[in-house]
C-alpha atoms as a PDB file:
ATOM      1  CA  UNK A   1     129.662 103.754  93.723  1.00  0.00           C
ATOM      2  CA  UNK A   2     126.409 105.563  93.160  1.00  0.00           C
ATOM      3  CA  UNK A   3     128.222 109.053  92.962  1.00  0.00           C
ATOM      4  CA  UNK A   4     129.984 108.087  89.674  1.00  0.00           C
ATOM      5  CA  UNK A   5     126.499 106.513  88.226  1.00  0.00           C
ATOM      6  CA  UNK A   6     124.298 108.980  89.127  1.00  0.00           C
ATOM      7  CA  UNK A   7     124.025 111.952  87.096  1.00  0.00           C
ATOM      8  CA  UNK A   8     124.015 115.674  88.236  1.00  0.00           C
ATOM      9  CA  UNK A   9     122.345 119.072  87.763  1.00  0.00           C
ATOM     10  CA  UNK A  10     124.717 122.099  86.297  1.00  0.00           C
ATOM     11  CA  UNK A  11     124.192 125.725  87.641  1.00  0.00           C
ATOM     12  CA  UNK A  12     121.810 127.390  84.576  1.00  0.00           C
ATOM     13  CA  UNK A  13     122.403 130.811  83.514  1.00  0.00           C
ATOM     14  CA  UNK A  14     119.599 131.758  86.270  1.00  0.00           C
ATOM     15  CA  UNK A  15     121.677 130.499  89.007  1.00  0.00           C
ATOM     16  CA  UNK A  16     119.670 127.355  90.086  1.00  0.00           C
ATOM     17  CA  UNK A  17     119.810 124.371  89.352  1.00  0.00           C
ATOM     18  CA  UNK A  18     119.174 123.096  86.080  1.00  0.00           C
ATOM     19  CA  UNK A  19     119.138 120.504  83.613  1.00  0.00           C
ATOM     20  CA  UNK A  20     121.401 121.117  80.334  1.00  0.00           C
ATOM     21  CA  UNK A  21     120.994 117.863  79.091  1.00  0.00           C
ATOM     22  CA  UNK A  22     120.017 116.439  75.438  1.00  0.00           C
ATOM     23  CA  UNK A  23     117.393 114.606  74.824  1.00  0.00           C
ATOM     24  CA  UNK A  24     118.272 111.773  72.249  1.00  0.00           C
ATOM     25  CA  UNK A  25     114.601 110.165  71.369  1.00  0.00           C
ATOM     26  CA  UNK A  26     111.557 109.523  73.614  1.00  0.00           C
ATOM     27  CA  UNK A  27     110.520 105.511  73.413  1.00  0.00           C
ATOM     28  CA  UNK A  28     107.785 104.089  75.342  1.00  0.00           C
ATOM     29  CA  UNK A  29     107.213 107.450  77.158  1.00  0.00           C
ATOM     30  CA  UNK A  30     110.528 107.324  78.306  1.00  0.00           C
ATOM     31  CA  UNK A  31     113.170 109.902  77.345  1.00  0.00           C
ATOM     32  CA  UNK A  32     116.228 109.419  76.830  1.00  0.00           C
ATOM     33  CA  UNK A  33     118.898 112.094  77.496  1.00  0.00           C
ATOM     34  CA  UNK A  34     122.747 112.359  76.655  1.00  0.00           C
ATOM     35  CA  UNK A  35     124.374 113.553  79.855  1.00  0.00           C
ATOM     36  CA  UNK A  36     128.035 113.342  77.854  1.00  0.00           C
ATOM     37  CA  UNK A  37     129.674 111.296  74.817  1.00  0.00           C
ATOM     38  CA  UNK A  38     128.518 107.931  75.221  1.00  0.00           C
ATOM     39  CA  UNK A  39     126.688 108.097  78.431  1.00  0.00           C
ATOM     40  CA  UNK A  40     122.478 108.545  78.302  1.00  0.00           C
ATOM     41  CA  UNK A  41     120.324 108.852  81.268  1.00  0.00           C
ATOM     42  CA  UNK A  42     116.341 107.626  82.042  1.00  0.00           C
ATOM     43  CA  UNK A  43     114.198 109.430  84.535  1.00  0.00           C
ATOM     44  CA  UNK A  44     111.568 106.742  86.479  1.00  0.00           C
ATOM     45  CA  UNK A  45     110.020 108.351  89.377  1.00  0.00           C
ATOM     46  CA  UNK A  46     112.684 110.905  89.975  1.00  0.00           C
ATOM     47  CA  UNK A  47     115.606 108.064  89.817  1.00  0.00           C
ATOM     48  CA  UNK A  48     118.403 108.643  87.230  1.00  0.00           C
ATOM     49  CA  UNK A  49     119.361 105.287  85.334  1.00  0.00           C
ATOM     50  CA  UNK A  50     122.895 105.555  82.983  1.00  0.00           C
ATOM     51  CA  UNK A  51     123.293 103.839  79.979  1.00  0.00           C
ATOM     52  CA  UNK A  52     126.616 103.823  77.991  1.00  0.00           C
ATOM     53  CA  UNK A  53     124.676 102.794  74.548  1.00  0.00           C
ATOM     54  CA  UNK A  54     121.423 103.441  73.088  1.00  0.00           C
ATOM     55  CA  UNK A  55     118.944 101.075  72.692  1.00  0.00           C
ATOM     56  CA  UNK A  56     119.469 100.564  68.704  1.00  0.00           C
ATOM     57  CA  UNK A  57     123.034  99.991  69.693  1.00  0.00           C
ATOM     58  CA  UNK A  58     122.568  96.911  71.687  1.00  0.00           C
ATOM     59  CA  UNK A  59     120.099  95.100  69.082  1.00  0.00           C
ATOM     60  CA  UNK A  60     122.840  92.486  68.114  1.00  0.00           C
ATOM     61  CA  UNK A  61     122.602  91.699  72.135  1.00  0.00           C
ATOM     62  CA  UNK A  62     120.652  88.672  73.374  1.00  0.00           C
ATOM     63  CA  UNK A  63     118.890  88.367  76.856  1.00  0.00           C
ATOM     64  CA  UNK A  64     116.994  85.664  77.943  1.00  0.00           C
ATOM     65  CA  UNK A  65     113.599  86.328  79.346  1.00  0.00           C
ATOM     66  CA  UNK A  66     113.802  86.802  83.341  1.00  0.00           C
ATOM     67  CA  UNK A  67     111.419  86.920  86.143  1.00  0.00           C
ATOM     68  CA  UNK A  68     112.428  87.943  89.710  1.00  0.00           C
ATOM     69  CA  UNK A  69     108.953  86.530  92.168  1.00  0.00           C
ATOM     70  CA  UNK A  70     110.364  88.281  95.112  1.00  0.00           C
ATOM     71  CA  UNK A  71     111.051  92.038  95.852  1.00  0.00           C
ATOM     72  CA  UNK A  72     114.641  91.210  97.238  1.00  0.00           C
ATOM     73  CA  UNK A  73     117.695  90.705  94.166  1.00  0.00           C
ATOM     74  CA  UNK A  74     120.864  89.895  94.891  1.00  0.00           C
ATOM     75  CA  UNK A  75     123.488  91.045  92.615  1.00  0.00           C
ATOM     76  CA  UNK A  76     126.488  88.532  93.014  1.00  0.00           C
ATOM     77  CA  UNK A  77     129.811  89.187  91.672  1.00  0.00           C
ATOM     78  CA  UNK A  78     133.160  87.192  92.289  1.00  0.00           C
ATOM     79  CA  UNK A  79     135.226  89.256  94.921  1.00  0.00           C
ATOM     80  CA  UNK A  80     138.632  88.145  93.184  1.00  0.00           C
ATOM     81  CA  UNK A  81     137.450  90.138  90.045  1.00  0.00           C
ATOM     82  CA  UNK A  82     136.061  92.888  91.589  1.00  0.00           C
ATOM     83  CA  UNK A  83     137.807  96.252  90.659  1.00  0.00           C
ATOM     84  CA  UNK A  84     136.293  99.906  89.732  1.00  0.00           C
ATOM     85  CA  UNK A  85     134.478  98.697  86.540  1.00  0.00           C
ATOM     86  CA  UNK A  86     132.638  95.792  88.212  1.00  0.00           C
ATOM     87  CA  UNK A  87     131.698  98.343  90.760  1.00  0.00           C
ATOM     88  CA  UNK A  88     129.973 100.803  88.316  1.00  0.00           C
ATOM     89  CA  UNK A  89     128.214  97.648  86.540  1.00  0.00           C
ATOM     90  CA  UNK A  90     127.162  96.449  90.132  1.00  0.00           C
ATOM     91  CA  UNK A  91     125.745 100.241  90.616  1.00  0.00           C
ATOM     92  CA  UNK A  92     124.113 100.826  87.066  1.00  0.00           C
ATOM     93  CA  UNK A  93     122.421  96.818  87.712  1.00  0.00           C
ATOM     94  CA  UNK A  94     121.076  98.410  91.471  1.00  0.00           C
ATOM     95  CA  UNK A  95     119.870 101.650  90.086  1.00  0.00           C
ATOM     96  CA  UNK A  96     117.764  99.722  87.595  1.00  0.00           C
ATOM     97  CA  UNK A  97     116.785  96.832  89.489  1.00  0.00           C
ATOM     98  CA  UNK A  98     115.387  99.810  92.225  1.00  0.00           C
ATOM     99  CA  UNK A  99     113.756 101.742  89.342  1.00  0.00           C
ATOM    100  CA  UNK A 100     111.864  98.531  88.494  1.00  0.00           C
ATOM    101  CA  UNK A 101     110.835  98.007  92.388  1.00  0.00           C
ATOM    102  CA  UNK A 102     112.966  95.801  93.288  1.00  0.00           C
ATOM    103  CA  UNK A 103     115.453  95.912  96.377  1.00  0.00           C
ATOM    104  CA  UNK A 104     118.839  95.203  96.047  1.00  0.00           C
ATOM    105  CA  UNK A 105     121.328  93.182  98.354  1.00  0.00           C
ATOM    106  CA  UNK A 106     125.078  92.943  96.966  1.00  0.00           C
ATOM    107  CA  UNK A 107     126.576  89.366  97.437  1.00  0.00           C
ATOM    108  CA  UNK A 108     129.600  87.385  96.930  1.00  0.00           C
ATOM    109  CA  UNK A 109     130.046  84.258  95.188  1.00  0.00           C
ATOM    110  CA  UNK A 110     131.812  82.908  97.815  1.00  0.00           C
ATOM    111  CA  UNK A 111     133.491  83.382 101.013  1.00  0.00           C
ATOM    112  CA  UNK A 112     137.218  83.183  99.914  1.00  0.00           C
ATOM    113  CA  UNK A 113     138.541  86.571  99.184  1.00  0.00           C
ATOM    114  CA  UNK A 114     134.866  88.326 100.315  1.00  0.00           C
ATOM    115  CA  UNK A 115     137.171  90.910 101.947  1.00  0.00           C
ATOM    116  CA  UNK A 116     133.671  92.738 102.317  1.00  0.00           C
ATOM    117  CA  UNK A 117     130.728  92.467 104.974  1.00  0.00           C
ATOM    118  CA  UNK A 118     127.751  90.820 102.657  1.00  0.00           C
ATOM    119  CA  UNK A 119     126.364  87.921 102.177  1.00  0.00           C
ATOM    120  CA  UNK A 120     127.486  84.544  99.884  1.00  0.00           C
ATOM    121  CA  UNK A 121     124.659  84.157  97.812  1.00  0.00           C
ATOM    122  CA  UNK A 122     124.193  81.272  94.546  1.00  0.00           C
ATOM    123  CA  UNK A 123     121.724  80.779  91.486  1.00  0.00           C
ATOM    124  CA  UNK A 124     119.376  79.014  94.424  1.00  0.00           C
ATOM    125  CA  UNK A 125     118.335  82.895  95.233  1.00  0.00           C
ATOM    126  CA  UNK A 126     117.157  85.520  92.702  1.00  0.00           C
ATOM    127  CA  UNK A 127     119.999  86.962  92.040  1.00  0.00           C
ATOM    128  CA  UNK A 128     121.706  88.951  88.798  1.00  0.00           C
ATOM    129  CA  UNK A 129     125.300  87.280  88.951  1.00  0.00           C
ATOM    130  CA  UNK A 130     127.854  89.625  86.985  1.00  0.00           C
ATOM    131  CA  UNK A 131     130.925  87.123  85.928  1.00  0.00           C
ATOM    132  CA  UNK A 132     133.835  88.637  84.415  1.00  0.00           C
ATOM    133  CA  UNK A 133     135.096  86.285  81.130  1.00  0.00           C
ATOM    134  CA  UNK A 134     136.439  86.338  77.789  1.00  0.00           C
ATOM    135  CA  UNK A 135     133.020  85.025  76.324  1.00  0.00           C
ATOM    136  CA  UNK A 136     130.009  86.758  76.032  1.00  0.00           C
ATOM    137  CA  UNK A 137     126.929  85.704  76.951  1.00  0.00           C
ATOM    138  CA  UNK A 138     123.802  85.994  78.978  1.00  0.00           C
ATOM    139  CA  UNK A 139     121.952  83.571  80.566  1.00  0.00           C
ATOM    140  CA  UNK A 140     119.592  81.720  83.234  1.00  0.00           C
ATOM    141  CA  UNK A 141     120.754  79.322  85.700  1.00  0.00           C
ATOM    142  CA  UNK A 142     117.666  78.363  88.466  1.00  0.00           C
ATOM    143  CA  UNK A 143     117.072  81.611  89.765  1.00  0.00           C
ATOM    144  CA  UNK A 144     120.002  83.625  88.360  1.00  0.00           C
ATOM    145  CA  UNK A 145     120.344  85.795  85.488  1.00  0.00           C
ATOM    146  CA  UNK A 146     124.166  85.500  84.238  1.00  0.00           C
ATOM    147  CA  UNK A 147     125.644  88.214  82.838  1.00  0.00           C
ATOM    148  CA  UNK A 148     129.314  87.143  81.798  1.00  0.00           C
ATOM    149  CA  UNK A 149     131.669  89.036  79.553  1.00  0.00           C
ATOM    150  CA  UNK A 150     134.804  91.198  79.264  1.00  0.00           C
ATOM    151  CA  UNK A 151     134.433  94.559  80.807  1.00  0.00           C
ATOM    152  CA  UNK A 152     132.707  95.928  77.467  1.00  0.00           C
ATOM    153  CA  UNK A 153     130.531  93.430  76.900  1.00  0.00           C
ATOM    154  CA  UNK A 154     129.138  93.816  80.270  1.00  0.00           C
ATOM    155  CA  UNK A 155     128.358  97.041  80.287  1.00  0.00           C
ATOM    156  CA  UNK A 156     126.225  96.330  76.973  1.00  0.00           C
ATOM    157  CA  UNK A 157     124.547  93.170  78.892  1.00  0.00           C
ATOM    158  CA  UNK A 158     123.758  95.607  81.774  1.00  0.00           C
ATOM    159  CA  UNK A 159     121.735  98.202  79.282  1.00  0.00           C
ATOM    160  CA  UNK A 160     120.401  95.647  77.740  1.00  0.00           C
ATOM    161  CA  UNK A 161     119.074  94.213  80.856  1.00  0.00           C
ATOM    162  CA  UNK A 162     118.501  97.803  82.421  1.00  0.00           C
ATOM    163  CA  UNK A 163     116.393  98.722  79.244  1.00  0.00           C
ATOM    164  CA  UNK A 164     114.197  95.462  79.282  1.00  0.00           C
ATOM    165  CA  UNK A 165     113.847  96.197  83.132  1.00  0.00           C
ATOM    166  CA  UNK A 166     111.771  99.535  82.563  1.00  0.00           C
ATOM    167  CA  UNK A 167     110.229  98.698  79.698  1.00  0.00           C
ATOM    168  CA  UNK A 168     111.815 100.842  76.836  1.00  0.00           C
ATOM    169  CA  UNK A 169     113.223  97.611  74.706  1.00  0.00           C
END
């Protein structure tokens, strides 16, 4: 999953390896780069978070306020829904929980159809549960932070939440 998030280096006209990317604006002393039409990057520490929109373009969005009090996140998805798209937003939600110091453990919602080897997790851990669903919305259910919406819309919650998470919104 992390191949298709992560951004790489082109060859420059030196023959190394350089960076040909754009930078876009510079908020919080964070800049933000476009790596390609519609896809901007953040370096924190060396770690390359994607976005798909810029932070202006995600102002209609609403997020409640979260707060993970452990260094462990689950990100929980339902197996039965799970298909290339959920699998970038599950790697664009690790990359920025991990840029914000926290360590990530993927998790199912339940056992049925968990044709994968990770944990079932629920709202009772801190978790970031990514719910496919014609209705938009974001919000926090004991220790979860819901992020439910059709494949669009979740890729907006996920900046959103990405952008909040290092500090740039």
């Amino acid at each position: 999953v992390l191949g298709f998030i992560i951004p790489y280096a082109t060859d420059d006209n030196n023959g190394g390896v350089g960076n040909n990317n754009q930078i876009v604006k510079e908020i919080n002393g964070f800049r933000i780069e476009k790596i390609q039409q519609g896809t901007y990057s953040v370096d924190k520490n060396g770690m390359q978070i994607v976005f798909n929109s810029l932070p202006e373009e995600l102002d209609e969005i609403k997020i409640p306020d979260f707060n993970f009090v452990t260094d462990k996140v689950y990100i929980i998805f339902d197996s039965e829904n799970k298909d290339t798209n959920i699998d970038y937003l599950i790697g664009k939600i690790s990359l920025g929980l991990n840029a914000a110091s926290y360590n990530t453990v993927f998790a199912c919602s339940k056992e049925e159809n968990c044709n994968i080897d990770v944990p079932v997790k629920d709202c009772s851990s801190y978790a970031v549960y990514i719910k496919k669903d014609n209705e938009s919305k974001a919000y926090n259910i004991n220790r979860c932070l819901i992020l439910q919406g059709d494949n669009t819309n979740l890729n907006m919650l996920v900046d959103k939440m990405n952008y909040r998470l290092l500090g740039i919104e």
